[in-house]
PDB file of N, CA and C in Angstrom:
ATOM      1  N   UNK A   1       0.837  -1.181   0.000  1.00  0.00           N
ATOM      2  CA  UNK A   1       0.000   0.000   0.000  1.00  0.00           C
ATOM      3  C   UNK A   1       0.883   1.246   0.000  1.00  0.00           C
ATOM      4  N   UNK A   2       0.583   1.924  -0.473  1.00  0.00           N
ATOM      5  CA  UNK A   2       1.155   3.703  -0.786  1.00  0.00           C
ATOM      6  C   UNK A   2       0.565   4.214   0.291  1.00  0.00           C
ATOM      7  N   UNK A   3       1.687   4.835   1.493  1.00  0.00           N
ATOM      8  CA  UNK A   3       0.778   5.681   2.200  1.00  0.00           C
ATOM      9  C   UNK A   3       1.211   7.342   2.186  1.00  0.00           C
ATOM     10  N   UNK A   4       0.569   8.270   1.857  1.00  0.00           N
ATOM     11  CA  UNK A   4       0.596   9.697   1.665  1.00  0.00           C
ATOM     12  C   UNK A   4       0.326  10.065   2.821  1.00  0.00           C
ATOM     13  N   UNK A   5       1.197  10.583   3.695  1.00  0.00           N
ATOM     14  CA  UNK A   5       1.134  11.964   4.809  1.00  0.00           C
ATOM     15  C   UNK A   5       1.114  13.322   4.242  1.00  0.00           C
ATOM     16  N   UNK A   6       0.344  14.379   4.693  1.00  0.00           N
ATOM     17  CA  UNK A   6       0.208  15.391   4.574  1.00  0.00           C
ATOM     18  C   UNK A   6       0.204  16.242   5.969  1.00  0.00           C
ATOM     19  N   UNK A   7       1.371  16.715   5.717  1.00  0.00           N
ATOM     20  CA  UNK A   7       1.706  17.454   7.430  1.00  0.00           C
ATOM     21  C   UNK A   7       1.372  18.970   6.938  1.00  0.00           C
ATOM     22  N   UNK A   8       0.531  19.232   8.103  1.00  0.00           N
ATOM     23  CA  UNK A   8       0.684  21.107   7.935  1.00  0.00           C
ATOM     24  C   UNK A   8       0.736  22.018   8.906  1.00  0.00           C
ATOM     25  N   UNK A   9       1.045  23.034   8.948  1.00  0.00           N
ATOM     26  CA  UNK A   9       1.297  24.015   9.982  1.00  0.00           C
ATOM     27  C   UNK A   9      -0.260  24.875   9.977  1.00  0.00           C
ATOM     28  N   UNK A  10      -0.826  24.849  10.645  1.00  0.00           N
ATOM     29  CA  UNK A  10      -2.359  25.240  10.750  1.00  0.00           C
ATOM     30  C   UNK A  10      -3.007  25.024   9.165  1.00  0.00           C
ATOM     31  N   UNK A  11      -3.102  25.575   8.627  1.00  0.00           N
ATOM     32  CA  UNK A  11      -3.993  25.296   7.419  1.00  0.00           C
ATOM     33  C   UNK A  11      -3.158  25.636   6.154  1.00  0.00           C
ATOM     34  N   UNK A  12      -1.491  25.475   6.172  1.00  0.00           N
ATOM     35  CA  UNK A  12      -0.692  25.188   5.240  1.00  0.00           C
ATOM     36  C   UNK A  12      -0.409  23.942   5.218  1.00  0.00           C
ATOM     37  N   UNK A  13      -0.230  23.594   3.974  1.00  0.00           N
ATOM     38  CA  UNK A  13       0.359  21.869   3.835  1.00  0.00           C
ATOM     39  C   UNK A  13       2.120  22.297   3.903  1.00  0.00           C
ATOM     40  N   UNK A  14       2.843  22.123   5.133  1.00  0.00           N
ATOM     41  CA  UNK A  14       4.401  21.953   4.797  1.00  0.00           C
ATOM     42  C   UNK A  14       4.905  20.869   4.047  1.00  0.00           C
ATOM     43  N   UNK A  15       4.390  19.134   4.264  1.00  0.00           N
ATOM     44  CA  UNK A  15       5.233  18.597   3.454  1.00  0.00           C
ATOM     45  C   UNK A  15       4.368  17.178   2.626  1.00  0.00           C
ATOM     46  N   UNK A  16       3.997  16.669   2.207  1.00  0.00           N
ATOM     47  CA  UNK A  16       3.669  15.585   1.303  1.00  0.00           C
ATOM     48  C   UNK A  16       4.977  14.120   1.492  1.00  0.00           C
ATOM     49  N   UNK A  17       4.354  13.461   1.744  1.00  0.00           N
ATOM     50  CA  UNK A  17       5.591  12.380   1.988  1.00  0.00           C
ATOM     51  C   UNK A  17       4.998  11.129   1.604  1.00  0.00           C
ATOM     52  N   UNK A  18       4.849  10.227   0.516  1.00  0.00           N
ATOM     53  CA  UNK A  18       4.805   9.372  -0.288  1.00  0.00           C
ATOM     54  C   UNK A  18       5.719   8.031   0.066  1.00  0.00           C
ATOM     55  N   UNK A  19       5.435   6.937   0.699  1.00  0.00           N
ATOM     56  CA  UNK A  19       5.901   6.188   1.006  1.00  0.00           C
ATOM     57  C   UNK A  19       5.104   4.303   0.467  1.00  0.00           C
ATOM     58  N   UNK A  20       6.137   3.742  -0.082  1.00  0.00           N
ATOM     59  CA  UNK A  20       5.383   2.180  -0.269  1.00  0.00           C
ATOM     60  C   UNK A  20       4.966   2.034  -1.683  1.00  0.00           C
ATOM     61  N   UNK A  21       4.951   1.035  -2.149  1.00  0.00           N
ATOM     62  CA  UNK A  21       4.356   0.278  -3.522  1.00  0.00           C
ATOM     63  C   UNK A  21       2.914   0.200  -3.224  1.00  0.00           C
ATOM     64  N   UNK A  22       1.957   0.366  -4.682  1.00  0.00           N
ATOM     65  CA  UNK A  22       0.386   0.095  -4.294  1.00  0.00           C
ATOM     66  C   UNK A  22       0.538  -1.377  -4.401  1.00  0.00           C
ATOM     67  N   UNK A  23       1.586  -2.279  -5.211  1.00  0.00           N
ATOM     68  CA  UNK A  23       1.000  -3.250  -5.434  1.00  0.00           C
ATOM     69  C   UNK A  23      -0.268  -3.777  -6.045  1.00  0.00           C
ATOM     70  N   UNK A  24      -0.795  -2.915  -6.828  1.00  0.00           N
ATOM     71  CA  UNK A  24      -1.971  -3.003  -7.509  1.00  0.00           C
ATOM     72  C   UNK A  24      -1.769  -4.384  -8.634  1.00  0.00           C
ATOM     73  N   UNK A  25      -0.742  -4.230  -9.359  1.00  0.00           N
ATOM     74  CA  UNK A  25      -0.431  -4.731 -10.668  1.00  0.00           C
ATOM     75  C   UNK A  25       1.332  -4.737 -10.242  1.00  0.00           C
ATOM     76  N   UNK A  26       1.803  -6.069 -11.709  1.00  0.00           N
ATOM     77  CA  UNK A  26       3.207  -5.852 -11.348  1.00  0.00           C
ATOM     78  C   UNK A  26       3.783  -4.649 -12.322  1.00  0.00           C
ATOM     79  N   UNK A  27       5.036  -4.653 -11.458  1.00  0.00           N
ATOM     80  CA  UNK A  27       6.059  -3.762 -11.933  1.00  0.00           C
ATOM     81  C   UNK A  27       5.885  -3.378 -13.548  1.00  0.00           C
ATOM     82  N   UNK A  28       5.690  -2.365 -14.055  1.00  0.00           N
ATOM     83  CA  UNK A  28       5.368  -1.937 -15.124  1.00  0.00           C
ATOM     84  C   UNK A  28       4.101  -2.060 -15.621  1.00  0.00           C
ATOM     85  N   UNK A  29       3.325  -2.055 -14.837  1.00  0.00           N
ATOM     86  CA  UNK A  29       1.918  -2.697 -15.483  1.00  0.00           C
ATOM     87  C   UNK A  29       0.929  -1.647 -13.851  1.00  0.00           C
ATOM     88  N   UNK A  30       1.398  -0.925 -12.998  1.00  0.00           N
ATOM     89  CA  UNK A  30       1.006  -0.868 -11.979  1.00  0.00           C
ATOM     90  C   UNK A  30       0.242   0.751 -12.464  1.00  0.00           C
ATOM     91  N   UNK A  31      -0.941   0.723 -12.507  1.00  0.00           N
ATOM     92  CA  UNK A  31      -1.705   1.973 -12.779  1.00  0.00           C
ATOM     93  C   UNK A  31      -1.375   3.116 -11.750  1.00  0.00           C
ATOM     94  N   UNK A  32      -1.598   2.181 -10.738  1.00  0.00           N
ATOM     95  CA  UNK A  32      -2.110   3.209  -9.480  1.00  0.00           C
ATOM     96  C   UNK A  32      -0.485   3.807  -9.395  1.00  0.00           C
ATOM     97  N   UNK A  33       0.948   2.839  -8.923  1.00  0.00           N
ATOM     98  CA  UNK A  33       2.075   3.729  -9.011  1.00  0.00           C
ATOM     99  C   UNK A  33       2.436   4.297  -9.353  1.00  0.00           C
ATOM    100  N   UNK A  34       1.517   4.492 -10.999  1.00  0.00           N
ATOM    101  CA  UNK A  34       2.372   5.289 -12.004  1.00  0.00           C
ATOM    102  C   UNK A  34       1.650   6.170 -12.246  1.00  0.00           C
ATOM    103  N   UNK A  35       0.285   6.475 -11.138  1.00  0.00           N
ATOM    104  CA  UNK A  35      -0.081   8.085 -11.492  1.00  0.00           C
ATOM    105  C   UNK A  35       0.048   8.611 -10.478  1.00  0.00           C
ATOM    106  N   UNK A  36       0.459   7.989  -8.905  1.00  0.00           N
ATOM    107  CA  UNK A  36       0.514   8.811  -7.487  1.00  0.00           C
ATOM    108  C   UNK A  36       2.431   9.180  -8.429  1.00  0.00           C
ATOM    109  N   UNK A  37       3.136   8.809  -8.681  1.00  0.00           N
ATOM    110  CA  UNK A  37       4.266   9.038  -9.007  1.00  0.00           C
ATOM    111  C   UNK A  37       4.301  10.291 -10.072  1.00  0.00           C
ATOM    112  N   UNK A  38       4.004  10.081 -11.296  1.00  0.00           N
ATOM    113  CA  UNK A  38       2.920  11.523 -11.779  1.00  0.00           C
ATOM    114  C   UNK A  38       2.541  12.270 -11.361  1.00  0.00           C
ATOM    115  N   UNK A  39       1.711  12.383 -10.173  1.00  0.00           N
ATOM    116  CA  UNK A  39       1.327  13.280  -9.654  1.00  0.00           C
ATOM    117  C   UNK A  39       2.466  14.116  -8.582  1.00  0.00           C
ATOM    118  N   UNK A  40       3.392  13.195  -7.899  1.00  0.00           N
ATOM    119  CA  UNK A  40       4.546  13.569  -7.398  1.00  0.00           C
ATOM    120  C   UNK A  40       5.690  14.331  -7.838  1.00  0.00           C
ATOM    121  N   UNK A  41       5.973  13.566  -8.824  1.00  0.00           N
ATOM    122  CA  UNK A  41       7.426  14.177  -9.501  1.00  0.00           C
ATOM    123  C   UNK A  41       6.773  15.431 -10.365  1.00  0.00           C
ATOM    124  N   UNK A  42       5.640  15.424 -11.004  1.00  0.00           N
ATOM    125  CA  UNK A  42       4.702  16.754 -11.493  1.00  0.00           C
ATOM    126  C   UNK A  42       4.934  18.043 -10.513  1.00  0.00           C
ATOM    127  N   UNK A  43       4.586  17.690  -8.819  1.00  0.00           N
ATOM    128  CA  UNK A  43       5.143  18.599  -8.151  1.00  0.00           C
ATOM    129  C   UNK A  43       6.271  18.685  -7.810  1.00  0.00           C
ATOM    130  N   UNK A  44       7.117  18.074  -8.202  1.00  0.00           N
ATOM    131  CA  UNK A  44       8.361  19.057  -8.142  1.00  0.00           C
ATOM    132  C   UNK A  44       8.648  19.485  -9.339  1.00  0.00           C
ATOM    133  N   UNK A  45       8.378  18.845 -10.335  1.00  0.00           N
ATOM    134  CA  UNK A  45       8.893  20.175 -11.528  1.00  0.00           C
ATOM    135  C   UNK A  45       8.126  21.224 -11.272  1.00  0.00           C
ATOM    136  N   UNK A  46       6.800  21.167 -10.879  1.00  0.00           N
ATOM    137  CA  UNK A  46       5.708  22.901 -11.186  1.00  0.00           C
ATOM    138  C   UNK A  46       6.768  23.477 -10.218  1.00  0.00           C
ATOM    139  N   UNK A  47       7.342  23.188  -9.102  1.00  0.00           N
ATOM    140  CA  UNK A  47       8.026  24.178  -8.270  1.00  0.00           C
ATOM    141  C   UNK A  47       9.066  24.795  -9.102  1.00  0.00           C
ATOM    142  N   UNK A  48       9.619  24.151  -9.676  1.00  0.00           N
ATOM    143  CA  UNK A  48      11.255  24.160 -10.304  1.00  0.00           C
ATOM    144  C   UNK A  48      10.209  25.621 -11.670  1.00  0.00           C
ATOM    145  N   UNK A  49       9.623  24.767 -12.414  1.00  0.00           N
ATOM    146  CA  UNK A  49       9.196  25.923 -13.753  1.00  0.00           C
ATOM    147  C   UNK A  49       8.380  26.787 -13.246  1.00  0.00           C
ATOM    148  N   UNK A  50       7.581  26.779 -12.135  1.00  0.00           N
ATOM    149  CA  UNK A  50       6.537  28.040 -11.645  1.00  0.00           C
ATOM    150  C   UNK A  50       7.283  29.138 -10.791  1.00  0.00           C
ATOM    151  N   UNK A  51       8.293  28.662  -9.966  1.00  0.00           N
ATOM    152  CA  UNK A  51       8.789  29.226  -8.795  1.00  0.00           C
ATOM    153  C   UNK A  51       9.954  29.768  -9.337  1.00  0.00           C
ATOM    154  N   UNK A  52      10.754  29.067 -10.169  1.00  0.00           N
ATOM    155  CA  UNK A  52      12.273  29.051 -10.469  1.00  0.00           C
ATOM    156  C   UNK A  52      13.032  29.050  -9.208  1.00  0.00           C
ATOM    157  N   UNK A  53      12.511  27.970  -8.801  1.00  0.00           N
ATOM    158  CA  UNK A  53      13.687  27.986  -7.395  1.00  0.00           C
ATOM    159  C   UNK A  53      13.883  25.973  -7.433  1.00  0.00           C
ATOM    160  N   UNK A  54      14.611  25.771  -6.455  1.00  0.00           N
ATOM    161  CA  UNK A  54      15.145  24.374  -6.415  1.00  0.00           C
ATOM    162  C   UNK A  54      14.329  24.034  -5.844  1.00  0.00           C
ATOM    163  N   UNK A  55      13.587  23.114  -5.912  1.00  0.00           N
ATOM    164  CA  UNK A  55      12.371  22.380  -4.739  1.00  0.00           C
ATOM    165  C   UNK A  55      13.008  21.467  -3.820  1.00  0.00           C
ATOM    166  N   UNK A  56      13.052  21.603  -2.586  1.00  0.00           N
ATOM    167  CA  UNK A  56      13.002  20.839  -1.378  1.00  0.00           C
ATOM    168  C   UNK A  56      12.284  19.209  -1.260  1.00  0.00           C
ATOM    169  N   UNK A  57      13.479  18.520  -1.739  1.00  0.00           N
ATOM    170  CA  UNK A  57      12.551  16.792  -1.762  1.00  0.00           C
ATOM    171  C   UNK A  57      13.557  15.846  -1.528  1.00  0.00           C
ATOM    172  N   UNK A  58      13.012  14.912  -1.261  1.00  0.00           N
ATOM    173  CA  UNK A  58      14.367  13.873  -0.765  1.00  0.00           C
ATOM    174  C   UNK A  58      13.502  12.778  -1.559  1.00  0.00           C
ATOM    175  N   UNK A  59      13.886  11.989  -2.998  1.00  0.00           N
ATOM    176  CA  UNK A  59      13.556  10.856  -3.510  1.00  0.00           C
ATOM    177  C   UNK A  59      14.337   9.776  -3.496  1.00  0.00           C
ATOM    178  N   UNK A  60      13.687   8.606  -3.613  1.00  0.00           N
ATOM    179  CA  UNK A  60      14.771   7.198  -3.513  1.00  0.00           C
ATOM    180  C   UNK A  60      13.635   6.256  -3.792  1.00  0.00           C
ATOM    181  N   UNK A  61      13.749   4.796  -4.068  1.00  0.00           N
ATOM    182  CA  UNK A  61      13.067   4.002  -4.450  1.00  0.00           C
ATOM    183  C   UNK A  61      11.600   3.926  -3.083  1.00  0.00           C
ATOM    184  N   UNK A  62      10.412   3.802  -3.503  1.00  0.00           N
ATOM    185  CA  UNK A  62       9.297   3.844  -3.146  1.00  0.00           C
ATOM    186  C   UNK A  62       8.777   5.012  -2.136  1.00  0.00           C
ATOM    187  N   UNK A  63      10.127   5.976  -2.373  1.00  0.00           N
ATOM    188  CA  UNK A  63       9.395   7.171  -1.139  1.00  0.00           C
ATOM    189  C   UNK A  63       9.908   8.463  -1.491  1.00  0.00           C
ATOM    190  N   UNK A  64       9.336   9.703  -1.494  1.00  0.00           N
ATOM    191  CA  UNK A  64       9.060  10.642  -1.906  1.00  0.00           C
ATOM    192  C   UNK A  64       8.971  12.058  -1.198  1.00  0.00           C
ATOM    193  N   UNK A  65       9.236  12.360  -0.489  1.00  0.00           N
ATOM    194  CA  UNK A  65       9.471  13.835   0.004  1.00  0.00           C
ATOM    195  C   UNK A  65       9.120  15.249  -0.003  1.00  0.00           C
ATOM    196  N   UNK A  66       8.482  15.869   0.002  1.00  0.00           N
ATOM    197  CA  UNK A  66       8.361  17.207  -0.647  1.00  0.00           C
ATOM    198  C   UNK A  66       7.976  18.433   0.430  1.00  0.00           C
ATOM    199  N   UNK A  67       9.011  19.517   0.358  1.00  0.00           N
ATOM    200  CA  UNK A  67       8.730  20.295   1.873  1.00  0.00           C
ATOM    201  C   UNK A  67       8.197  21.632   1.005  1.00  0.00           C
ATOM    202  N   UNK A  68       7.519  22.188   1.239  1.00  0.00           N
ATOM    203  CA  UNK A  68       6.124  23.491   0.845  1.00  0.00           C
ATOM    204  C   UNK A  68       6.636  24.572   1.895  1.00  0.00           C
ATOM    205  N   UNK A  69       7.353  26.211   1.427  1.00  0.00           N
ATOM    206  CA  UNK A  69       7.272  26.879   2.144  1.00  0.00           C
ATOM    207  C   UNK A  69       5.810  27.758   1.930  1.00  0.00           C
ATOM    208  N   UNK A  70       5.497  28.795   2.921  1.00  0.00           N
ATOM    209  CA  UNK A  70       4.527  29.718   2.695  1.00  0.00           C
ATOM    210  C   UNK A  70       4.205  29.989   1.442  1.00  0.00           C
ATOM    211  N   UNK A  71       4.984  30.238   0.971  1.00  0.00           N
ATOM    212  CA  UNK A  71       4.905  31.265  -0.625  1.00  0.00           C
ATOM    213  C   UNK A  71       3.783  31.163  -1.481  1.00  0.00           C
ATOM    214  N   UNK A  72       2.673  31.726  -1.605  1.00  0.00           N
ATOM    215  CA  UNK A  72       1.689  31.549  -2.358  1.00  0.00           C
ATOM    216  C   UNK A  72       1.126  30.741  -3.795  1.00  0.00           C
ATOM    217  N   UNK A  73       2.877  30.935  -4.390  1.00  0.00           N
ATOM    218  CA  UNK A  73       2.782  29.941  -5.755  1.00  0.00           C
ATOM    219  C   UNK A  73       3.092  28.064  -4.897  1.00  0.00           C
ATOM    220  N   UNK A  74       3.921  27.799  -4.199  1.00  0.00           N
ATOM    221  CA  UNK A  74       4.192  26.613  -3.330  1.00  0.00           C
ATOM    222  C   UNK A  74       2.848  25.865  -2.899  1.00  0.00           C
ATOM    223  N   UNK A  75       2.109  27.343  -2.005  1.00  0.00           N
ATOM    224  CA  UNK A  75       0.963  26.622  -1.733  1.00  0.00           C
ATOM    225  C   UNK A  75      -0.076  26.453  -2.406  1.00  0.00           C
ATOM    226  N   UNK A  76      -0.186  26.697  -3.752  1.00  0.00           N
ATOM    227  CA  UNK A  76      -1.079  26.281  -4.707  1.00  0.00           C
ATOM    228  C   UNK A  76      -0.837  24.615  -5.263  1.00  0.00           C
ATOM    229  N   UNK A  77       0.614  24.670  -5.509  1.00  0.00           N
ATOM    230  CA  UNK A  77       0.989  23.757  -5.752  1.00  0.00           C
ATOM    231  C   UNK A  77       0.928  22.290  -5.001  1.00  0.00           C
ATOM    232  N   UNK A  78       1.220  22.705  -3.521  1.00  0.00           N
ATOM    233  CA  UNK A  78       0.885  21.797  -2.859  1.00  0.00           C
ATOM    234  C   UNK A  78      -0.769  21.275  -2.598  1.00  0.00           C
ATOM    235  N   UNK A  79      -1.337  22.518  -2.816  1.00  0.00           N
ATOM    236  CA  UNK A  79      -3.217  22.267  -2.652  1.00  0.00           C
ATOM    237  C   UNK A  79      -3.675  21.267  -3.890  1.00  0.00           C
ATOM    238  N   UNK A  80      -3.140  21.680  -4.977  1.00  0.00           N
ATOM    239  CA  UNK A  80      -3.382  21.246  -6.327  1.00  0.00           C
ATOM    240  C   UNK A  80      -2.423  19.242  -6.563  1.00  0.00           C
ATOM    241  N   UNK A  81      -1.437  19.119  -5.657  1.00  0.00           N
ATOM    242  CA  UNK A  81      -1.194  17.658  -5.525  1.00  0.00           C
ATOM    243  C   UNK A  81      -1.645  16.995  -4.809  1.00  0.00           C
ATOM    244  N   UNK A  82      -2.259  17.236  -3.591  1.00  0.00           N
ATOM    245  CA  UNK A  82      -3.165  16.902  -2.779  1.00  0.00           C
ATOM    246  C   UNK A  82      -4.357  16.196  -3.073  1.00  0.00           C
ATOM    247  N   UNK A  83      -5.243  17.564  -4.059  1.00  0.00           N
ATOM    248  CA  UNK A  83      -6.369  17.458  -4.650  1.00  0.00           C
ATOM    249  C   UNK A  83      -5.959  16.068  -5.323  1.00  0.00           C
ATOM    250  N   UNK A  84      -4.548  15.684  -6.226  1.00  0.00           N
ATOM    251  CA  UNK A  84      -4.573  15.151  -7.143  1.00  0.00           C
ATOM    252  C   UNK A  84      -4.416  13.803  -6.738  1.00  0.00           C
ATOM    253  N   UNK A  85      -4.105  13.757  -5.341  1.00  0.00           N
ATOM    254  CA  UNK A  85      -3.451  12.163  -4.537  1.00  0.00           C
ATOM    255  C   UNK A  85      -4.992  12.115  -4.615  1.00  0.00           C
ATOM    256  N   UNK A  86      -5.632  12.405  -4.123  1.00  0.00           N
ATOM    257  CA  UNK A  86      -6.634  12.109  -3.312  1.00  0.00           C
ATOM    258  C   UNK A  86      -7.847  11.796  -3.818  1.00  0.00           C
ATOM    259  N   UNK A  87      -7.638  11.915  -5.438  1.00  0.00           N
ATOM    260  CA  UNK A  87      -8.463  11.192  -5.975  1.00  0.00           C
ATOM    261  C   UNK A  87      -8.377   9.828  -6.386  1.00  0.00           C
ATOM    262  N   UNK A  88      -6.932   9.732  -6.187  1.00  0.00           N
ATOM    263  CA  UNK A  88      -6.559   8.610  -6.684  1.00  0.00           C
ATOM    264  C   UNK A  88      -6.849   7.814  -5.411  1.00  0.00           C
ATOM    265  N   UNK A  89      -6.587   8.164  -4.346  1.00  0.00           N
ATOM    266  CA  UNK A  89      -7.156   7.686  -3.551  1.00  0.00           C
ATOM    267  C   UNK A  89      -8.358   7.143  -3.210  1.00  0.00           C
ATOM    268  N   UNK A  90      -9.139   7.875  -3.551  1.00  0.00           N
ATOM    269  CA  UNK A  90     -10.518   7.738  -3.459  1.00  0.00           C
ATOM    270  C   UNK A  90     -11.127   6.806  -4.476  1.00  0.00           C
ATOM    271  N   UNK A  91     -10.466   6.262  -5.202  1.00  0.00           N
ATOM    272  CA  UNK A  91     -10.769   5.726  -6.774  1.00  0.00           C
ATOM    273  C   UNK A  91      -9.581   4.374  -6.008  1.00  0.00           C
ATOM    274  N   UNK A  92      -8.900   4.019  -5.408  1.00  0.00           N
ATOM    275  CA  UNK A  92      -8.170   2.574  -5.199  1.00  0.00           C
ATOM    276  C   UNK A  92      -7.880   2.735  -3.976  1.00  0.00           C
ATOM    277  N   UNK A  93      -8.929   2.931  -2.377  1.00  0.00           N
ATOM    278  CA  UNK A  93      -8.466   2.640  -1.304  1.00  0.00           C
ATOM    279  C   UNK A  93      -7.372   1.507  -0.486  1.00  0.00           C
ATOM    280  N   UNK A  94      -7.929   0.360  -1.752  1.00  0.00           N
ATOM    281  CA  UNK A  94      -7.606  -0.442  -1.002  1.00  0.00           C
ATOM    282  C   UNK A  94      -5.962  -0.414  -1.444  1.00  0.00           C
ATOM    283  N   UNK A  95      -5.247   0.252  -2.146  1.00  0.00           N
ATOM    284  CA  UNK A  95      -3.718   0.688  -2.742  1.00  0.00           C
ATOM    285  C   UNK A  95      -3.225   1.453  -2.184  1.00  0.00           C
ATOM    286  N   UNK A  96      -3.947   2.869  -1.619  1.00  0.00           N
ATOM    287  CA  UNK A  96      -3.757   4.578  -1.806  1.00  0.00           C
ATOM    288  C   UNK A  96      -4.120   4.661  -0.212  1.00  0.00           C
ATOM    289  N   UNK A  97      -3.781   5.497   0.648  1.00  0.00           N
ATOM    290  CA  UNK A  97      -4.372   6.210   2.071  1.00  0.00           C
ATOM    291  C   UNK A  97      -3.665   7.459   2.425  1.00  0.00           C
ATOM    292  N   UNK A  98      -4.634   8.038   2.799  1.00  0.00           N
ATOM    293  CA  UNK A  98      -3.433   9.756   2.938  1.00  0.00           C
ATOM    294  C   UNK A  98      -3.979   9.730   4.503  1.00  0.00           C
ATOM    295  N   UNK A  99      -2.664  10.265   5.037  1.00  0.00           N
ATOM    296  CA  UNK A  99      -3.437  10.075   6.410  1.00  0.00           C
ATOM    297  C   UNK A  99      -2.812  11.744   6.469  1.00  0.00           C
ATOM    298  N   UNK A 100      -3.621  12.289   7.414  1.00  0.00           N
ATOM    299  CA  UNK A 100      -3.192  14.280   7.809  1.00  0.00           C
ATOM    300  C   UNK A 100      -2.673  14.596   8.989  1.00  0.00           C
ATOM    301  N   UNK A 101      -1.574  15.468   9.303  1.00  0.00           N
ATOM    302  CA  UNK A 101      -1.275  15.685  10.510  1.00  0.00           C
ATOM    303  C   UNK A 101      -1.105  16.668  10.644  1.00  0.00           C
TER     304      UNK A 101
END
């Protein structure tokens, strides 16, 4: 299972953290990994081409990172990957869980 944390500082999202295989399907064939991953690495380029700044992420095999300062373009970005986990979520529970802190 893929589990998505979403940590925030009152009603900012600071960081997105992507951890685990859905195991849906195998390796290359896995729907669900290959659009929470899409939807991931998507936010860090929008930071990199929207912001022009270096985005804050720590990646490695099955886990994912991403730290959100204040900045108004950041926190769109982060609202807008959220939105985007979380459908996927909502569409393969039994793969996907975002838990909030």
């Amino acid at each position: 299972m893929i589990k998505i944390t979403i940590l925030y500082d009152q009603e900012l999202i600071k960081q997105i953290t992507i951890e685990g295989h859905s195991n849906f399907k195998a390796s290359g064939q896995d729907i669900v990994c290959a659009g929470v991953s899409a939807v991931a690495e998507g936010s860090v380029n929008a930071i990199e081409e929207i912001t022009k700044k270096k985005p804050n992420y720590i990646m490695k095999d099955g886990y994912l990172s991403i730290t959100y300062s204040n900045e108004h373009d950041l926190q769109l970005i982060a609202k807008v990957t959220y939105a985007q986990l979380q459908t996927i979520a909502i569409s393969y529970p039994k793969n996907v869980k975002i838990i909030e802190k």
